[in-house]
Protein backbone atom coordinates (compact mmCIF):
# COMPACT_ATOMS: atom_id res chain seq x y z
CA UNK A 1 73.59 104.72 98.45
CA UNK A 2 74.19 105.55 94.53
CA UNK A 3 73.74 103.18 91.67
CA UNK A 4 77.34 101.80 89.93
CA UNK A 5 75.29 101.25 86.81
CA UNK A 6 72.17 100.27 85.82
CA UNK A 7 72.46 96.64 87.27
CA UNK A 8 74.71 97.34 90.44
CA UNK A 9 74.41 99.00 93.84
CA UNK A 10 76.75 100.69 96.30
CA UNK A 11 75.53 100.71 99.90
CA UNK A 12 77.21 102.49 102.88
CA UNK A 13 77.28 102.09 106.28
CA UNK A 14 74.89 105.12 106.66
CA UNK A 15 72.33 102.89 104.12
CA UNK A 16 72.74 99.79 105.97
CA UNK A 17 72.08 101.23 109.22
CA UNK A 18 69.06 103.25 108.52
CA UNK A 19 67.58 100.29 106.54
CA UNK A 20 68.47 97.84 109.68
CA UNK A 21 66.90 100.80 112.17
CA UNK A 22 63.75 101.46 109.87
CA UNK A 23 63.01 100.21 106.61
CA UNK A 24 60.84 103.25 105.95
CA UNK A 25 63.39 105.70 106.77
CA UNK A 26 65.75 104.18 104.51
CA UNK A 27 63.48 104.37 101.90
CA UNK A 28 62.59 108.10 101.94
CA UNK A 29 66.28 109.08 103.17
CA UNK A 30 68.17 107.44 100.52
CA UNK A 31 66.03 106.37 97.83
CA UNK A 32 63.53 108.76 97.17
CA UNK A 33 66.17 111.88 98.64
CA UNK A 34 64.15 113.26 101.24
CA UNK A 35 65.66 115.57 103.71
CA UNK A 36 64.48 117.80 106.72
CA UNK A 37 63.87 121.28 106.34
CA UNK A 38 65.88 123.77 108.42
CA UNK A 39 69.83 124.01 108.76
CA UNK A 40 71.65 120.72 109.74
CA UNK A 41 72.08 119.88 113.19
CA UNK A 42 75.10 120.84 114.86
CA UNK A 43 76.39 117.88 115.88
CA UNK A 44 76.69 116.75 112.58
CA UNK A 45 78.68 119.92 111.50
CA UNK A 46 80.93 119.24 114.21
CA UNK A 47 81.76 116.36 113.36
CA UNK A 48 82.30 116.53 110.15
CA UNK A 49 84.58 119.97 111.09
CA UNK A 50 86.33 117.77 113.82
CA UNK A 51 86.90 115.00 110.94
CA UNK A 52 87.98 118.00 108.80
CA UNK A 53 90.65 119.39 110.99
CA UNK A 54 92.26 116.10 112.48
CA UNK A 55 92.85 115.72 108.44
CA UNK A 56 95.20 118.61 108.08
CA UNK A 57 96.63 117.95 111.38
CA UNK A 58 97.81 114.41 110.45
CA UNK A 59 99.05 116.06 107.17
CA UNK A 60 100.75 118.71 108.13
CA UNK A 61 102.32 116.54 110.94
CA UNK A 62 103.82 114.01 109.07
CA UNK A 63 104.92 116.07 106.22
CA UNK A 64 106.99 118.20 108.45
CA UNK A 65 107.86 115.45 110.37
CA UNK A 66 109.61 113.85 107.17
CA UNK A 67 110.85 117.19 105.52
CA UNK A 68 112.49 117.65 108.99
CA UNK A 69 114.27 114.17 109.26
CA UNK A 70 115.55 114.43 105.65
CA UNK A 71 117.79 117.11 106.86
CA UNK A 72 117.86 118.55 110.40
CA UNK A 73 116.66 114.79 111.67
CA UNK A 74 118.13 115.72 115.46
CA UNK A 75 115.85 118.82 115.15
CA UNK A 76 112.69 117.30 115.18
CA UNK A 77 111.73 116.44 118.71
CA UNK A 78 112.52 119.69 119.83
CA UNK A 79 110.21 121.05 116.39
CA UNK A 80 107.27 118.90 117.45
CA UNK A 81 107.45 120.25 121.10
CA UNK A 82 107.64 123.93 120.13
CA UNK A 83 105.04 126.33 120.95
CA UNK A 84 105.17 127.53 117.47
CA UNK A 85 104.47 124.33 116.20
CA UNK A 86 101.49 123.89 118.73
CA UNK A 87 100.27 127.13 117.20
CA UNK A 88 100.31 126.45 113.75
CA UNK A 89 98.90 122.54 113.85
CA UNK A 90 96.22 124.35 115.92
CA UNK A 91 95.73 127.26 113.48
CA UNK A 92 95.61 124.85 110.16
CA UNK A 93 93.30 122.41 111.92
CA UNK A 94 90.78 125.24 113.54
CA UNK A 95 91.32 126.94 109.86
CA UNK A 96 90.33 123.32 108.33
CA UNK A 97 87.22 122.93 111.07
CA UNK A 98 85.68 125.93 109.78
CA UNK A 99 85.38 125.26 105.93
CA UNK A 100 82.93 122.50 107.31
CA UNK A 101 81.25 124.36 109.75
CA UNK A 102 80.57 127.59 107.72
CA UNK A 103 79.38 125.43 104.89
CA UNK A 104 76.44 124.03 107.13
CA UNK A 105 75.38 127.24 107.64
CA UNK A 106 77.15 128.31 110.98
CA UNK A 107 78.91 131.53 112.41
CA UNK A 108 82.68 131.52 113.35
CA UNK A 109 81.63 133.88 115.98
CA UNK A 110 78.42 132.00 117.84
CA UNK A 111 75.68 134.77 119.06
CA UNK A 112 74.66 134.62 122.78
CA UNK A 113 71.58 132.66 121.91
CA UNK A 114 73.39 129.77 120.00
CA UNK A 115 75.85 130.02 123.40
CA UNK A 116 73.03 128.91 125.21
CA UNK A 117 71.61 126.28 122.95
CA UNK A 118 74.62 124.37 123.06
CA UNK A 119 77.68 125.90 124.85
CA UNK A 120 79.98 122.18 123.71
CA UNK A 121 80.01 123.04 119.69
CA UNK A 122 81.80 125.81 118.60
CA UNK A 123 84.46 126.91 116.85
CA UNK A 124 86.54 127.81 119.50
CA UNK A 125 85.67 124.95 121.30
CA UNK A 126 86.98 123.13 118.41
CA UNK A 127 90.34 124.96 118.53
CA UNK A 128 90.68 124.28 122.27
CA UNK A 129 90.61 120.34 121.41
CA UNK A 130 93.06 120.21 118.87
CA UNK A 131 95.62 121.98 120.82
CA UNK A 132 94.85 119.58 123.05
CA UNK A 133 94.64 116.74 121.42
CA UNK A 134 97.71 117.20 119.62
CA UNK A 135 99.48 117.57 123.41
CA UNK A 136 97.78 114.10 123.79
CA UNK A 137 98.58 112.79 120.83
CA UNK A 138 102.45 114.15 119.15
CA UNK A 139 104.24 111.18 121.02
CA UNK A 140 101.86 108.62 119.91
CA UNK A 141 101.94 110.07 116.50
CA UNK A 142 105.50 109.95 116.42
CA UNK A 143 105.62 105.77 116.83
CA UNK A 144 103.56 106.33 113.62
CA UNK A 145 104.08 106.44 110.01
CA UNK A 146 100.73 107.68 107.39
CA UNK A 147 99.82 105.19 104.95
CA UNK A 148 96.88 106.92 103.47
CA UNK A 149 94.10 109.99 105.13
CA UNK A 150 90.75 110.09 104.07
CA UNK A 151 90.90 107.33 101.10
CA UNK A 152 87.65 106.37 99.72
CA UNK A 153 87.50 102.60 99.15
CA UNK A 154 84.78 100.65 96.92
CA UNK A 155 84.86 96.85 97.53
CA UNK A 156 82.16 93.91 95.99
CA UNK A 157 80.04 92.45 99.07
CA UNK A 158 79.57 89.22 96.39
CA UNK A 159 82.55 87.03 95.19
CA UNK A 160 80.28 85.59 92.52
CA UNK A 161 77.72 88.20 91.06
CA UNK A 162 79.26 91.51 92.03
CA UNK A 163 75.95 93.29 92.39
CA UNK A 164 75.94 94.90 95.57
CA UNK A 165 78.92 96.67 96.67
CA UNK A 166 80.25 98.35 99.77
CA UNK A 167 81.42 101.99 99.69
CA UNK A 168 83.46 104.21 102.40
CA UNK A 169 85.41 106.33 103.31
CA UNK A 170 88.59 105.40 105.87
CA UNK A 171 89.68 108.04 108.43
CA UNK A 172 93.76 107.08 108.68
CA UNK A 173 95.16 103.69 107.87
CA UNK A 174 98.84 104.02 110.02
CA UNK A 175 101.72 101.92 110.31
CA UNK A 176 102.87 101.02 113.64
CA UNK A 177 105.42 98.17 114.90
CA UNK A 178 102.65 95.85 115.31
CA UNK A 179 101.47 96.53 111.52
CA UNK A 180 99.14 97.83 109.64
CA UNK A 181 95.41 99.72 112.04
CA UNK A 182 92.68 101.45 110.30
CA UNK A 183 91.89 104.64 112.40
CA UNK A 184 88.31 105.92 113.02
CA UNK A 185 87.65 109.29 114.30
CA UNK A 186 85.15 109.39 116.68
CA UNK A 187 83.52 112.21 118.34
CA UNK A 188 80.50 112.13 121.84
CA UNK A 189 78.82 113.93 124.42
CA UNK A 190 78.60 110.79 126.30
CA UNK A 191 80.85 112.15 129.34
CA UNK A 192 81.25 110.30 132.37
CA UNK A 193 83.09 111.19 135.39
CA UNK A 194 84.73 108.27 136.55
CA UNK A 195 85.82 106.97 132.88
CA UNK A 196 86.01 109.93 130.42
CA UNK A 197 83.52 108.43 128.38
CA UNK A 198 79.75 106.52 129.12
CA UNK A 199 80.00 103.06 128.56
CA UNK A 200 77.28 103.24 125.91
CA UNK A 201 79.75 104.75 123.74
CA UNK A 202 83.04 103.01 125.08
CA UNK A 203 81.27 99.40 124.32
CA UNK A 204 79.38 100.53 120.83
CA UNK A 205 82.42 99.73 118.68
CA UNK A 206 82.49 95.79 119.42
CA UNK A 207 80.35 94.53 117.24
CA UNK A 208 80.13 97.50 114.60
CA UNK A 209 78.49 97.12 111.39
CA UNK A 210 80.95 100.13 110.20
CA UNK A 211 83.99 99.08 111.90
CA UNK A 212 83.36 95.20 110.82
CA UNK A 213 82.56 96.66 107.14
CA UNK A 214 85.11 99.20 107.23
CA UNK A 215 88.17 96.39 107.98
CA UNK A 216 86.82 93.47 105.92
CA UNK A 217 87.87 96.47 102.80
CA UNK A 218 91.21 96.78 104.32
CA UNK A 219 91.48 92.92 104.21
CA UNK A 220 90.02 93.14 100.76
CA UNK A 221 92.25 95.71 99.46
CA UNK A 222 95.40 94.39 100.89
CA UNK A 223 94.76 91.28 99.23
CA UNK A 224 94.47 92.32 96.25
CA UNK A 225 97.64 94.65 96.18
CA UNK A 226 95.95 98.05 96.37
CA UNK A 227 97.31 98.95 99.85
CA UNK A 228 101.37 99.26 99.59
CA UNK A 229 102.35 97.54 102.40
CA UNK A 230 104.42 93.89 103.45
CA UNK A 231 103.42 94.83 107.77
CA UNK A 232 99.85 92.72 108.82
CA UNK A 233 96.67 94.06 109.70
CA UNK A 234 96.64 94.72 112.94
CA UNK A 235 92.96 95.76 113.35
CA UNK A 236 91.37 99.44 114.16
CA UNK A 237 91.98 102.52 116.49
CA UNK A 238 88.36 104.18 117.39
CA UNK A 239 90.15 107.65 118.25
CA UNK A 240 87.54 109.16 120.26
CA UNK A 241 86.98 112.84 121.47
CA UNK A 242 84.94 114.17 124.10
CA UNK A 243 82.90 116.89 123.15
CA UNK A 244 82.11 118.82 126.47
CA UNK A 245 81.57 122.53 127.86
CA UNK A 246 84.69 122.54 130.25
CA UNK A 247 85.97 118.72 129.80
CA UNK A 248 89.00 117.46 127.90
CA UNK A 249 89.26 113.47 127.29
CA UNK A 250 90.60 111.77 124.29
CA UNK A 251 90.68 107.82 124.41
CA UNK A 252 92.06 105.12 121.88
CA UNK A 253 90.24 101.60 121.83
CA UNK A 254 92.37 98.91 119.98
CA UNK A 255 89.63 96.24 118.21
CA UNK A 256 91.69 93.69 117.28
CA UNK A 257 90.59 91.92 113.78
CA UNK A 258 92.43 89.01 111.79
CA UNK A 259 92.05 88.03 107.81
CA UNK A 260 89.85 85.35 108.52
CA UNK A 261 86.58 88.16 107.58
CA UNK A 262 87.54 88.07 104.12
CA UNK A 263 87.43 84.45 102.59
């Protein structure tokens, strides 16, 4: 939550939720600044390293993807295939992952004891999911095209007084045949046997307050000419990752959304 200007407001999903959860929270937490003492937890520095890498990943993907196809355009499914390639997607991403998770106070090299206190978050870990995640994902990537990565947004929540606002941050936003999906990275520990991933997680995204507030911008924005693009909205991706000591599971739920949110 930050103040626009003296008479305005900017609220986030992170603000909204809080306040909905615990009106007291909200208020220390992002009014009056108050924070715990000690080092962040580790799951958010995961995440936030996970988030990270899968940014340089989609960049350097696409980038070579294009630079290729300009002129060696025959060359590229073999390129995307290579174990080269594998290596160096891997490498930038891991290399990505860390700037986040150093930053929050963490070794690249866990000790024995932070082995123990949670054996599904580390660095290498991380490094083992995007190699395979990109094996999961190059094909799916490739039906693709990147409209924008990590694009802060700031839309009015009021047509009339534009007081309040809503802020954010989008993942992707891609371009597919169908049109137009906004793509949220999602990370859990939520494992389940039978499905990959616990229901709680698998049903949280439908309702959403952040996917719901997250899409009503893209509607917003599109409307108003600030996203570069004739294709329809299609709706959003949750791109989910399983964060596990010996598991690897990466699922895609579609949430289908239409224009009728923004009136």
């Amino acid at each position: 939550m930050l103040l626009r200007n003296e008479n305005e407001l900017v609220l986030d999903n992170s603000t909204i939720s809080c306040f909905r959860d615990c009106r007291r929270r909200a208020l220390y937490r992002y009014v009056k600044d108050w924070t715990k003492d000690g080092p962040e937890p580790a799951s958010l520095a995961f995440g936030r390293g996970w988030h990270n890498g899968l940014d340089a990943l989609y960049k350097l993907y696409y980038t070579t993807r294009d630079e290729t196809n300009k002129l060696f355009k025959a060359e590229w499914p073999k390129i995307k295939a290579s174990d080269a390639f594998l290596e160096t997607i891997a490498d930038t991403a891991y290399k990505a992952f860390l700037e986040e998770w150093t930053d929050a106070g963490y070794p690249e090299t866990p000790s024995f004891e932070d082995l123990a206190a949670d054996p599904r978050r580390t660095p290498i870990r991380a490094k083992n999911m995007f190699i395979q995640y990109y094996l999961d994902m190059m094909h799916i990537m490739d039906g693709w095209s990147l409209i924008a990565s990590e694009a802060p947004f700031i839309v009015p929540l009021d047509d009339t007084e534009t007081k309040y606002w809503y802020g954010g941050r989008t993942d992707k936003i891609i371009a597919s045949e169908e049109g137009l999906w906004l793509v949220e990275h999602k990370t859990s520990s939520l494992y389940s046997k039978s499905s990959g991933f616990q229901s709680a997680f698998s049903d949280s995204f439908s309702p959403n307050s952040q996917i719901e507030g997250y899409m009503f911008a893209l509607h917003w924005l599109k409307a108003r000419g600030e996203i570069k693009s004739d294709l329809p909205i299609v709706g959003v991706i949750v791109d989910a990752a399983l964060v596990h000591k010996t598991q690897f599971y990466f699922k895609r739920i579609p949430i289908y959304y239409d224009e009728r949110l923004v009136t």
